[in-house]
C-alpha atoms as a PDB file:
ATOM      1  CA  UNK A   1       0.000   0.000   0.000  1.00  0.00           C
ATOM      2  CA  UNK A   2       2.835   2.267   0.802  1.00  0.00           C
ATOM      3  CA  UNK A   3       4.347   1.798  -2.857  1.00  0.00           C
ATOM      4  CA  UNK A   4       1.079   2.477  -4.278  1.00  0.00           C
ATOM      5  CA  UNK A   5       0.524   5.745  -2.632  1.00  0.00           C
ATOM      6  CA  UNK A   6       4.044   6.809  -3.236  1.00  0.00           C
ATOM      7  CA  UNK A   7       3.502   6.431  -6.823  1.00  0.00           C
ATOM      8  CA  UNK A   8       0.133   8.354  -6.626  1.00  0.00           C
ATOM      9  CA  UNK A   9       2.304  11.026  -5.130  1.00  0.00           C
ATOM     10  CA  UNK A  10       5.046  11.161  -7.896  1.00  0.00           C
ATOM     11  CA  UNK A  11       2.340  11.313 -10.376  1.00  0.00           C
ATOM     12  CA  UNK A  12       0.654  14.275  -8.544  1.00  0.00           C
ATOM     13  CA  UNK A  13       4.178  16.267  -8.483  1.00  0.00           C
ATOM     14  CA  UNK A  14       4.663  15.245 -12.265  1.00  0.00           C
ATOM     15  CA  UNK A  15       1.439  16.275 -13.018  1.00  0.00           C
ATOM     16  CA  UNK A  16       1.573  20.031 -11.402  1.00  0.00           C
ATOM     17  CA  UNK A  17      -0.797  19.022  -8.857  1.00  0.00           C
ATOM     18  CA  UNK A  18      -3.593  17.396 -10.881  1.00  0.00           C
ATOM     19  CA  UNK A  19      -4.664  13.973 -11.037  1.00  0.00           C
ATOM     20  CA  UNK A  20      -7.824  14.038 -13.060  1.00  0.00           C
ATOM     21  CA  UNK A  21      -8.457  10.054 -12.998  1.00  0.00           C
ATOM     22  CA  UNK A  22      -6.626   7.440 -10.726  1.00  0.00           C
ATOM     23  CA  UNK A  23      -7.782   3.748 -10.740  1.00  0.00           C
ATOM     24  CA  UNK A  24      -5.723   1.284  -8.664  1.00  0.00           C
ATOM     25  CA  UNK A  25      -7.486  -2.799  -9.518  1.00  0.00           C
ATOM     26  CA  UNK A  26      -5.970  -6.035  -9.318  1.00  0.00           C
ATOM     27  CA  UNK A  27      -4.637  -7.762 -12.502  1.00  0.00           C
ATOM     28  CA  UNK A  28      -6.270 -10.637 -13.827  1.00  0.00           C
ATOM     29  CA  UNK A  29      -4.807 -13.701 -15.204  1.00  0.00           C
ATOM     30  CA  UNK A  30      -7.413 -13.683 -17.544  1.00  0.00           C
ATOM     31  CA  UNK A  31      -7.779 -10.267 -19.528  1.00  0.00           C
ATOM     32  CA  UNK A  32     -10.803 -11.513 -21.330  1.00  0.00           C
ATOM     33  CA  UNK A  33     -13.341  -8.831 -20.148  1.00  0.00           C
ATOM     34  CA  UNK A  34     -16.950  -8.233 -21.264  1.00  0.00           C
ATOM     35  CA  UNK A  35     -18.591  -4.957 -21.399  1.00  0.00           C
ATOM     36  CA  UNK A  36     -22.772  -5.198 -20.839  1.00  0.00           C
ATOM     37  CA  UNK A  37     -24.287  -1.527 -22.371  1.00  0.00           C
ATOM     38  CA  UNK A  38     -27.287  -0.205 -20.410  1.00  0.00           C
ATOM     39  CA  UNK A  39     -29.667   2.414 -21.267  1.00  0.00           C
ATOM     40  CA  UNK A  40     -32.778   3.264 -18.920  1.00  0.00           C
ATOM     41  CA  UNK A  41     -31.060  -0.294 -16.721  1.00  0.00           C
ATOM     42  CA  UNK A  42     -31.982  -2.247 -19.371  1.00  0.00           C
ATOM     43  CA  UNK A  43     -29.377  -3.866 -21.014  1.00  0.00           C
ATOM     44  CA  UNK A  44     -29.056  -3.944 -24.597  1.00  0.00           C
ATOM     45  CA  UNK A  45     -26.188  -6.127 -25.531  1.00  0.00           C
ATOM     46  CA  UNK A  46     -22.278  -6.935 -25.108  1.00  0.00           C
ATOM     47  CA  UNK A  47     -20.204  -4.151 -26.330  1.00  0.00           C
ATOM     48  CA  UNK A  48     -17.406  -5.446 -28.728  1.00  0.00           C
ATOM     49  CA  UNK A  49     -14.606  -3.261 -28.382  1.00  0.00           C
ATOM     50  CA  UNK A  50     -11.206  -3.138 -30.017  1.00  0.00           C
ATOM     51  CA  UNK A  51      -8.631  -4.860 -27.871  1.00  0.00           C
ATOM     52  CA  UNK A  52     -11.036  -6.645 -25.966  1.00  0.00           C
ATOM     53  CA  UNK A  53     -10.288 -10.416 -27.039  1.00  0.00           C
ATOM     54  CA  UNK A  54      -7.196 -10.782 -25.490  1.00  0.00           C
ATOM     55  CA  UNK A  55      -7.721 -13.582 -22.638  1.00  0.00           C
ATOM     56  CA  UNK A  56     -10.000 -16.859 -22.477  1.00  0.00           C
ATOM     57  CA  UNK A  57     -13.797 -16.584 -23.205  1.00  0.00           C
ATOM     58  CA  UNK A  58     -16.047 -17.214 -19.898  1.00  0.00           C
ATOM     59  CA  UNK A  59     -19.605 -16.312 -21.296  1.00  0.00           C
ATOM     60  CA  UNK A  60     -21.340 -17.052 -24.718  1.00  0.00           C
ATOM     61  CA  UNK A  61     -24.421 -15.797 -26.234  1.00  0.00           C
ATOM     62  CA  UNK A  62     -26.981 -14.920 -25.532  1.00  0.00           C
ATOM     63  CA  UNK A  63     -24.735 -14.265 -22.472  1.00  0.00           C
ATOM     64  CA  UNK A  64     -27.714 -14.798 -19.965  1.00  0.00           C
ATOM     65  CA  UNK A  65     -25.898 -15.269 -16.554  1.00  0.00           C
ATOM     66  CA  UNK A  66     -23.496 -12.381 -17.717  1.00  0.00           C
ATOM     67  CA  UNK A  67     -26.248 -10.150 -18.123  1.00  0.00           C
ATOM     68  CA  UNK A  68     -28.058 -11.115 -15.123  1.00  0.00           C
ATOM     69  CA  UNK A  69     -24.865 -10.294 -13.088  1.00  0.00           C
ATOM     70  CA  UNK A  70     -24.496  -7.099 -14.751  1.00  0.00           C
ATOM     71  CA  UNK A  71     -28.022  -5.992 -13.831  1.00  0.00           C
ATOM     72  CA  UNK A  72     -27.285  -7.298 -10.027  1.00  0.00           C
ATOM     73  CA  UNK A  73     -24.558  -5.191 -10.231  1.00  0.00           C
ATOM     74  CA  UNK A  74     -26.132  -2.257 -11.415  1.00  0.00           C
ATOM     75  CA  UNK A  75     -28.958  -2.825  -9.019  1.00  0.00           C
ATOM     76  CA  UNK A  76     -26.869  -2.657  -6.228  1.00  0.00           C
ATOM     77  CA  UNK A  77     -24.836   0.651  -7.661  1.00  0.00           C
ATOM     78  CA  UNK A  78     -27.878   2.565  -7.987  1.00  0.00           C
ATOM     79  CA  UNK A  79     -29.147   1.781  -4.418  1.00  0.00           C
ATOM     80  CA  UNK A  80     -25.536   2.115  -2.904  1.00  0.00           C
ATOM     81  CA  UNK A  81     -25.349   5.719  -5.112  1.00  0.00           C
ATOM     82  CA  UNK A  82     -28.846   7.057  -5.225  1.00  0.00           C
ATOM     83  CA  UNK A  83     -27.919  10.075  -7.264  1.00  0.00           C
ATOM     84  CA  UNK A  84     -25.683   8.457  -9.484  1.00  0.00           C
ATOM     85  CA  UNK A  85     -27.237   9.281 -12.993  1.00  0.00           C
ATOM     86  CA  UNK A  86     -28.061   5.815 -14.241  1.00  0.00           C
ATOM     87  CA  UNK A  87     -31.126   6.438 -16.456  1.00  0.00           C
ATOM     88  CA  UNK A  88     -29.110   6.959 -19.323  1.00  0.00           C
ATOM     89  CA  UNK A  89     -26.091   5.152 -20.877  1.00  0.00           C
ATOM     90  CA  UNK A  90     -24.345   2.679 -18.668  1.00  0.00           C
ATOM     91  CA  UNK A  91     -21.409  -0.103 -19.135  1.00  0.00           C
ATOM     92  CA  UNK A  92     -20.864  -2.834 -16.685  1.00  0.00           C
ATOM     93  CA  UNK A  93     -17.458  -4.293 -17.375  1.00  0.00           C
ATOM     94  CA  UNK A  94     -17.174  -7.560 -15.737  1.00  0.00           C
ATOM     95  CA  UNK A  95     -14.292  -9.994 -15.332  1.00  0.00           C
ATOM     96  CA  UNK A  96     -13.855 -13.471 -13.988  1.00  0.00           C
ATOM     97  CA  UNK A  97     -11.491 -14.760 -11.148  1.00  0.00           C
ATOM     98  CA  UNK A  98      -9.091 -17.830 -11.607  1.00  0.00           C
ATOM     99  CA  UNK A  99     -11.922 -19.641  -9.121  1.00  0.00           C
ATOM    100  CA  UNK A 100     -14.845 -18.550 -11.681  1.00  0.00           C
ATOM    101  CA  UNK A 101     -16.274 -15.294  -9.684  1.00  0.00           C
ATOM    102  CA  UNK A 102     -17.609 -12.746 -12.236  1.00  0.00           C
ATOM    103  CA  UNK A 103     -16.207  -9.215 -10.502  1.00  0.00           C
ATOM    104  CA  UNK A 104     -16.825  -5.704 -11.894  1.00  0.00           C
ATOM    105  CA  UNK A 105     -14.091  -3.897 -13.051  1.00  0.00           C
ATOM    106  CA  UNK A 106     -15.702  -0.979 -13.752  1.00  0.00           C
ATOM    107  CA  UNK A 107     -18.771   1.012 -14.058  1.00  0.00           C
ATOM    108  CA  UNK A 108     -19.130   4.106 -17.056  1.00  0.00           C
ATOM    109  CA  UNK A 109     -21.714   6.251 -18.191  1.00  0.00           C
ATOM    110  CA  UNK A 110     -21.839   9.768 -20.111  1.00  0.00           C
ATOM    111  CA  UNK A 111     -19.080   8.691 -22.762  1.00  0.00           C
ATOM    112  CA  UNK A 112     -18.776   5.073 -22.097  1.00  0.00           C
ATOM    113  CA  UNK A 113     -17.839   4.081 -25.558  1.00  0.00           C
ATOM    114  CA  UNK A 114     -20.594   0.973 -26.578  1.00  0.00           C
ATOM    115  CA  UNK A 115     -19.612  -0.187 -29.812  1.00  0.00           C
ATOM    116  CA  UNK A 116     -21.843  -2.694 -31.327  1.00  0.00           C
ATOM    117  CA  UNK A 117     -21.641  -6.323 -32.897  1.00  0.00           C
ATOM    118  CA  UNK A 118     -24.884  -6.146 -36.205  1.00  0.00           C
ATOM    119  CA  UNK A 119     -23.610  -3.327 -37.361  1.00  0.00           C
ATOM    120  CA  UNK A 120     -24.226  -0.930 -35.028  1.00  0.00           C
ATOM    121  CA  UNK A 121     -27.592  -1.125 -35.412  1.00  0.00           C
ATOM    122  CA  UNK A 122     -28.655  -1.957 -31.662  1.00  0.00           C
ATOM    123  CA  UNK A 123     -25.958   1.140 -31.085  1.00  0.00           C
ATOM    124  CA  UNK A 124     -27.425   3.559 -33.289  1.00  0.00           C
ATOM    125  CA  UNK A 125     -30.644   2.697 -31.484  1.00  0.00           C
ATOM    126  CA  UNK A 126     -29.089   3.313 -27.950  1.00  0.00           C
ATOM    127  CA  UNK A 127     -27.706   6.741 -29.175  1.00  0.00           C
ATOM    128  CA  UNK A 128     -30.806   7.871 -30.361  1.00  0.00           C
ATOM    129  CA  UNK A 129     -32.068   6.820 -27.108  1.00  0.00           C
ATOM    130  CA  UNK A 130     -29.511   9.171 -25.443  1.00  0.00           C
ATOM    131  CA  UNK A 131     -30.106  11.862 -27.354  1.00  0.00           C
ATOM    132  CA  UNK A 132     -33.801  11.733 -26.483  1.00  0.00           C
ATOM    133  CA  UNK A 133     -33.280  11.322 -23.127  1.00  0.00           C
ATOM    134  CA  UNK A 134     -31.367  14.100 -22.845  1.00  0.00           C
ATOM    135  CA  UNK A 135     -33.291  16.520 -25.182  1.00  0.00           C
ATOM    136  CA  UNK A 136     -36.665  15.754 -22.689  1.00  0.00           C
ATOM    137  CA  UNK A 137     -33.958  16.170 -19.665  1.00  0.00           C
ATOM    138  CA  UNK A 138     -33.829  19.535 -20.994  1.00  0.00           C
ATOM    139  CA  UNK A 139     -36.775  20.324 -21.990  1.00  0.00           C
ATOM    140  CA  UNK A 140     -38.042  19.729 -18.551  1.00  0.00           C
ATOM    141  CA  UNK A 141     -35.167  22.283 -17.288  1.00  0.00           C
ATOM    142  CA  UNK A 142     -35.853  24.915 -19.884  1.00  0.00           C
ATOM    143  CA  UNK A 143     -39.054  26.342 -20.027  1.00  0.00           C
ATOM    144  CA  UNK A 144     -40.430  28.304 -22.784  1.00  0.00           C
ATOM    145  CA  UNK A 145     -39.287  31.956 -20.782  1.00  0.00           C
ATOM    146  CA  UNK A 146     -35.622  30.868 -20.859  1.00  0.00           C
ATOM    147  CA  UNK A 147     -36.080  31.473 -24.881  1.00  0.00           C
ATOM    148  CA  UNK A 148     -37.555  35.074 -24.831  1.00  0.00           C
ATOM    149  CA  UNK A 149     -36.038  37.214 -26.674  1.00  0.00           C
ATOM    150  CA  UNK A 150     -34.189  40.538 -24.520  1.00  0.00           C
END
């Protein structure tokens, strides 16, 4: 622990004093990592990502158990975090132990990138999903006096 937060320091001096992101994780033996995209906590499919097939497959489609983990976990994220913004776009990344335990490495939202196996059909779908959401976000922010001419 010691060696970790001295090189948290030397990064902090290196980087005048900001450290914008820091993530320390364990490193698994298996890099094979799948990436569930949510919108509205409904999940939509596994992201296929480049670089992502390094490491030994633990899940095959239609990925059912994978998916039911990743909605666990994103159950118990929202209800840990209440005002975490989780209506929108959401990736559970999820690796496996050596003994077989599916773990989260990581949960992303806003600019989670969620590219899409089928063309990027079922993507195109969740963007426009996005952009809706966040177009009636605002549209429930703005009202009509906040475009009044002065």
């Amino acid at each position: 622990m010691d060696e970790i937060v001295q090189k948290i320091k030397i990064q902090y001096d290196d980087l005048y004093h900001s450290i914008p992101y820091t993530m320390v994780q364990a490193t698994m033996e298996n890099k094979k990592e799948y990436k569930i995209v949510f919108f509205n906590c409904e999940p939509r499919y596994v992201s296929l990502l480049p670089n992502q097939g390094a490491g030994k497959a633990f899940s095959s489609a239609p990925h059912t158990d994978l998916l039911k983990f990743a909605e666990s976990a994103l159950r118990e994220f929202s209800a840990g975090c209440p005002l975490a913004l989780v209506g929108s776009l959401m990736r559970v990344d999820i690796f496996q132990t050596k003994s077989g335990k599916l773990i989260v490495n990581e949960l992303e939202s806003l600019e989670a990138d969620h590219h899409c196996p089928n063309r990027g059909i079922k993507k195109a779908m969740v963007d426009d999903e996005i952009r809706q959401y966040y177009e009636t976000l605002l549209k429930n922010v703005l009202h009509q006096e906040h475009f009044k001419m002065i």
